[in-house]
N, C-alpha and C. Protein backbone atom coordinates (compact mmCIF):
# COMPACT_ATOMS: atom_id res chain seq x y z
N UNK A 1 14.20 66.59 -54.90
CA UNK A 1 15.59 66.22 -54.82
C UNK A 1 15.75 65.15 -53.73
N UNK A 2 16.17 64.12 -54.18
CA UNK A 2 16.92 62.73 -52.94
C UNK A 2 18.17 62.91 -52.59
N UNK A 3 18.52 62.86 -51.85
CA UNK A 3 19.56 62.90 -50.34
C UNK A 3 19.96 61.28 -49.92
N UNK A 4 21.25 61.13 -50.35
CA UNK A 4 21.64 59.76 -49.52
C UNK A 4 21.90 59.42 -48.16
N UNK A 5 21.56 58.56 -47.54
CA UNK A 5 21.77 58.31 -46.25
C UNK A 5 22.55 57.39 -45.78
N UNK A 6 23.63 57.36 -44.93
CA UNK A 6 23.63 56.04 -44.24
C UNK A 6 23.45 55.39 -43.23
N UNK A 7 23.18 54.36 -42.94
CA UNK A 7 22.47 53.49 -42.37
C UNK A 7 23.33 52.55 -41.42
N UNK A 8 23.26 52.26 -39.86
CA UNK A 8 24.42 51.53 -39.57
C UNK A 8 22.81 50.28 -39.03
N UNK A 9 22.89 49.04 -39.55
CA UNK A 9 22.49 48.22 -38.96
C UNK A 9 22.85 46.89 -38.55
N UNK A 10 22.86 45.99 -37.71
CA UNK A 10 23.32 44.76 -37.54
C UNK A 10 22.89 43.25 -38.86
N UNK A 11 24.01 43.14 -38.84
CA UNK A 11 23.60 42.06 -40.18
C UNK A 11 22.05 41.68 -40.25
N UNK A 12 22.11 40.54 -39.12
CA UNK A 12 20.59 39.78 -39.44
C UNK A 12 19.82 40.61 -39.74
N UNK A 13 19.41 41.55 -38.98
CA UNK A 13 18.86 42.69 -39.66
C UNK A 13 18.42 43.20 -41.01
N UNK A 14 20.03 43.19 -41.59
CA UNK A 14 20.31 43.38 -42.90
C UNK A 14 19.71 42.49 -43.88
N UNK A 15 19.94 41.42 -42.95
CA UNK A 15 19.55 39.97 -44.51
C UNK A 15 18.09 39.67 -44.70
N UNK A 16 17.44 40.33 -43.02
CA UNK A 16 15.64 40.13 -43.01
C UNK A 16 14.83 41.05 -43.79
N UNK A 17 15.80 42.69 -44.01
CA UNK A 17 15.28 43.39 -44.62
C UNK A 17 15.40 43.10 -46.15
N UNK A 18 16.19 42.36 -46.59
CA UNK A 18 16.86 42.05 -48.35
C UNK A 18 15.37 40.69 -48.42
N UNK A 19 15.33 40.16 -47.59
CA UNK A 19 14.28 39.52 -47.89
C UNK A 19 12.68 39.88 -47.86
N UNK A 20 12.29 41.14 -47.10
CA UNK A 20 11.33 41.75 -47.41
C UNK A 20 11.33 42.21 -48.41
N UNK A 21 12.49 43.23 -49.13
CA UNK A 21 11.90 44.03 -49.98
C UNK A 21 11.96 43.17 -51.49
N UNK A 22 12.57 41.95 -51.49
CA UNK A 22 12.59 40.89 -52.51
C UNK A 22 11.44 41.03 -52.35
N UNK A 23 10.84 40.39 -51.19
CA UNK A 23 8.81 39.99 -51.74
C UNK A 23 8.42 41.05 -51.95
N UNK A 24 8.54 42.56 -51.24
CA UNK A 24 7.71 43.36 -52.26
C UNK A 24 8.16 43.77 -53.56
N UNK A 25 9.32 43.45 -54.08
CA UNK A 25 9.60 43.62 -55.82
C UNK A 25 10.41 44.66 -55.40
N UNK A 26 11.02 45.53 -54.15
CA UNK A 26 11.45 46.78 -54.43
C UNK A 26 13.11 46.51 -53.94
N UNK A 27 13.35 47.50 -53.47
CA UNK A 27 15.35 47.77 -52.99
C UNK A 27 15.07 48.00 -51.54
N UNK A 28 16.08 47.65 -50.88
CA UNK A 28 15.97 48.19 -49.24
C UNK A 28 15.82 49.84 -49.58
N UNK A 29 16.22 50.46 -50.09
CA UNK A 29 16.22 51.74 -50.08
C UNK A 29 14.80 52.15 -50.36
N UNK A 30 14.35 51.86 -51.47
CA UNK A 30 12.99 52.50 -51.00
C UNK A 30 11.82 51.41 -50.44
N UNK A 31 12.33 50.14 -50.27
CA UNK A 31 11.30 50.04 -48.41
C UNK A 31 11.65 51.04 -47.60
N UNK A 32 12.53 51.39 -47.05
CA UNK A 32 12.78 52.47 -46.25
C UNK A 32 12.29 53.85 -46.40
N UNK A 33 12.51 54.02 -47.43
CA UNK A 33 12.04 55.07 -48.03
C UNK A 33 10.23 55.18 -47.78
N UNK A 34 9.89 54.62 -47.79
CA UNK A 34 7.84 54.25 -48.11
C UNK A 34 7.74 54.38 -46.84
N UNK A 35 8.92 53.28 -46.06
CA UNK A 35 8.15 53.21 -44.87
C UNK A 35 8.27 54.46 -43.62
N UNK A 36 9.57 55.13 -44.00
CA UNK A 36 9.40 56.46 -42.93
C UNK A 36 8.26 57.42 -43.94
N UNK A 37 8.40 57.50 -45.13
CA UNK A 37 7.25 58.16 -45.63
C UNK A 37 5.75 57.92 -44.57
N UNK A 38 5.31 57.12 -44.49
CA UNK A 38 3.93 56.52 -44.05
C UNK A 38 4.12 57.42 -42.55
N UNK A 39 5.35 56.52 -41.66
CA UNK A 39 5.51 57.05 -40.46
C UNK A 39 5.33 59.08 -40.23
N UNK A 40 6.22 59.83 -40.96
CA UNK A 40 5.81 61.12 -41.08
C UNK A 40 4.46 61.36 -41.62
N UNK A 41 3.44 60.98 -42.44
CA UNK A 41 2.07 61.25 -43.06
C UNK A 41 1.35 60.84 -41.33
N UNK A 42 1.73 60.00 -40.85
CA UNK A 42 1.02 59.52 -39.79
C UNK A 42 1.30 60.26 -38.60
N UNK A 43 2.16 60.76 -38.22
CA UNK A 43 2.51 61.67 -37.58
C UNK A 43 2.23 62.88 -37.38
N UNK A 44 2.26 63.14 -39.06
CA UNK A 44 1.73 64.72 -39.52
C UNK A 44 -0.03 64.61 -38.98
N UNK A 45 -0.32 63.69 -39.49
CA UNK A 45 -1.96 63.51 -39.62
C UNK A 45 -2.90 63.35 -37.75
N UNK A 46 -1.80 62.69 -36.74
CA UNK A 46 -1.98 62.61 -35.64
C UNK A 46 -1.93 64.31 -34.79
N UNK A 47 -0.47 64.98 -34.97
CA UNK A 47 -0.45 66.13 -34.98
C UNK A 47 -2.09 67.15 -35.35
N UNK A 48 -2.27 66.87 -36.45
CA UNK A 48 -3.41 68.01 -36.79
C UNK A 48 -4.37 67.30 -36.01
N UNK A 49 -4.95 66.12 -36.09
CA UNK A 49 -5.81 65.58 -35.18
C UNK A 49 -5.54 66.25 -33.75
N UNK A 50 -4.74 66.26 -33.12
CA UNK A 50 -4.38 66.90 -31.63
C UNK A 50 -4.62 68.38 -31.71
N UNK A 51 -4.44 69.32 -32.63
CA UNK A 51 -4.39 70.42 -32.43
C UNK A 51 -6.04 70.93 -32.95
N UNK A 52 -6.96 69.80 -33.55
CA UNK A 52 -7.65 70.20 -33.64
C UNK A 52 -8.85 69.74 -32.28
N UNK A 53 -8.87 68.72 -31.61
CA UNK A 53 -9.48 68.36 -30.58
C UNK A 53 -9.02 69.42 -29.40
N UNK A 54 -7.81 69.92 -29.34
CA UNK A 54 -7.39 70.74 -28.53
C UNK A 54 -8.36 72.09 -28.38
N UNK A 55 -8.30 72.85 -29.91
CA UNK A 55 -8.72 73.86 -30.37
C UNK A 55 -11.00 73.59 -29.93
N UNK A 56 -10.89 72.17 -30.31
CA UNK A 56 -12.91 72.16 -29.71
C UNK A 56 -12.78 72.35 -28.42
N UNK A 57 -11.97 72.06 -27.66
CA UNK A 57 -11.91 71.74 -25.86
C UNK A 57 -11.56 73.10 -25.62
N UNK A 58 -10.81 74.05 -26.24
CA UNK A 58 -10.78 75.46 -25.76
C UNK A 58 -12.06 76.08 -26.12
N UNK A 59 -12.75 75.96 -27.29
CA UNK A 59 -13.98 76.67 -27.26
C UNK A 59 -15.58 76.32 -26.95
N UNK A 60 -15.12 74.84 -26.28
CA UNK A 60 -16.34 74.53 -25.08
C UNK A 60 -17.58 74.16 -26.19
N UNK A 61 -18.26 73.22 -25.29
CA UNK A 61 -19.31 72.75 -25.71
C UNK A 61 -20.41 73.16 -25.27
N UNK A 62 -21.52 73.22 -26.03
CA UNK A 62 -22.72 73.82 -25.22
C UNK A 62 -23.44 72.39 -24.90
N UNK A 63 -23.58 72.69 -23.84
CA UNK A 63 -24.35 70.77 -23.13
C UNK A 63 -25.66 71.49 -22.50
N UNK A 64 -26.10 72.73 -23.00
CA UNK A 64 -27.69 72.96 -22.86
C UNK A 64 -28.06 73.05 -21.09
N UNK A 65 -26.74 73.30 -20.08
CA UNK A 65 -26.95 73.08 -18.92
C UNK A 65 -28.25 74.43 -18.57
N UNK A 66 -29.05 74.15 -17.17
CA UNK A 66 -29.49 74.86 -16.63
C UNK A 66 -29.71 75.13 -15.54
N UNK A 67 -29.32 75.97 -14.91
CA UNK A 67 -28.90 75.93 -13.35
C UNK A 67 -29.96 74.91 -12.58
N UNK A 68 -29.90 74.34 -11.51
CA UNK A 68 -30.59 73.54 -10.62
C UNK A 68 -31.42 74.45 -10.19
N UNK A 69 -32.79 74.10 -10.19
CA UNK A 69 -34.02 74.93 -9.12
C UNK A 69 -33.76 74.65 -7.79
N UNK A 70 -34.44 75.59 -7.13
CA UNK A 70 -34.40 75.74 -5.96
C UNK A 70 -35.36 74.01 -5.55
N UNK A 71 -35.32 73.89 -4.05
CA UNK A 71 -36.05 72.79 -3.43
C UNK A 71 -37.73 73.47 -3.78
N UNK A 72 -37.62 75.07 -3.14
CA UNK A 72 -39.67 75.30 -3.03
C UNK A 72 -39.87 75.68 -4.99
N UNK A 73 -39.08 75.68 -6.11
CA UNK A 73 -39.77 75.83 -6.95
C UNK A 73 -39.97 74.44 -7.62
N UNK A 74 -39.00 73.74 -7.06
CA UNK A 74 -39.42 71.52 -8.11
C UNK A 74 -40.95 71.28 -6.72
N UNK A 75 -40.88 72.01 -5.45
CA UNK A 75 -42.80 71.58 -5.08
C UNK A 75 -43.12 72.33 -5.00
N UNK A 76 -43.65 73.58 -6.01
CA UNK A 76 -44.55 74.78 -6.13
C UNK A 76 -45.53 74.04 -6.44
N UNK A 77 -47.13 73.93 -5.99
CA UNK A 77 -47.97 73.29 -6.90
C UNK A 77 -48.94 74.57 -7.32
């Protein structure tokens, strides 16, 4: 289901966007339309990206550490 909106913008504005969506073949309405589409997918998609780098950094990496030797066991000969 579509939902109308309105829109308050300043002319020039107005006349730069009538001339974009001429070159892409479409209506100001759905340039607008596509283009907050993209903006939420990108958003959404940044979101899960964050919650998933979050989620590796809480359950730690194994970096194979091993405690430092003592000074007399690195010259035991």
């Amino acid at each position: 289901m579509k939902s109308n909106v309105t829109l308050k913008i300043e002319e020039d504005l107005l006349r730069e966007a009538r001339v974009l969506a001429a070159e892409e073949g479409s209506s100001i309405s759905a340039l607008l339309a596509d283009r907050l589409e993209q903006a939420v997918h990108q958003r959404r998609g940044y979101d899960q990206a964050r919650r998933n780098a979050v989620a590796r950094l809480r359950s730690g990496f194994d970096l194979r550490w091993t405690p430092i030797r003592s000074r007399g066991e690195l010259h035991e000969r």
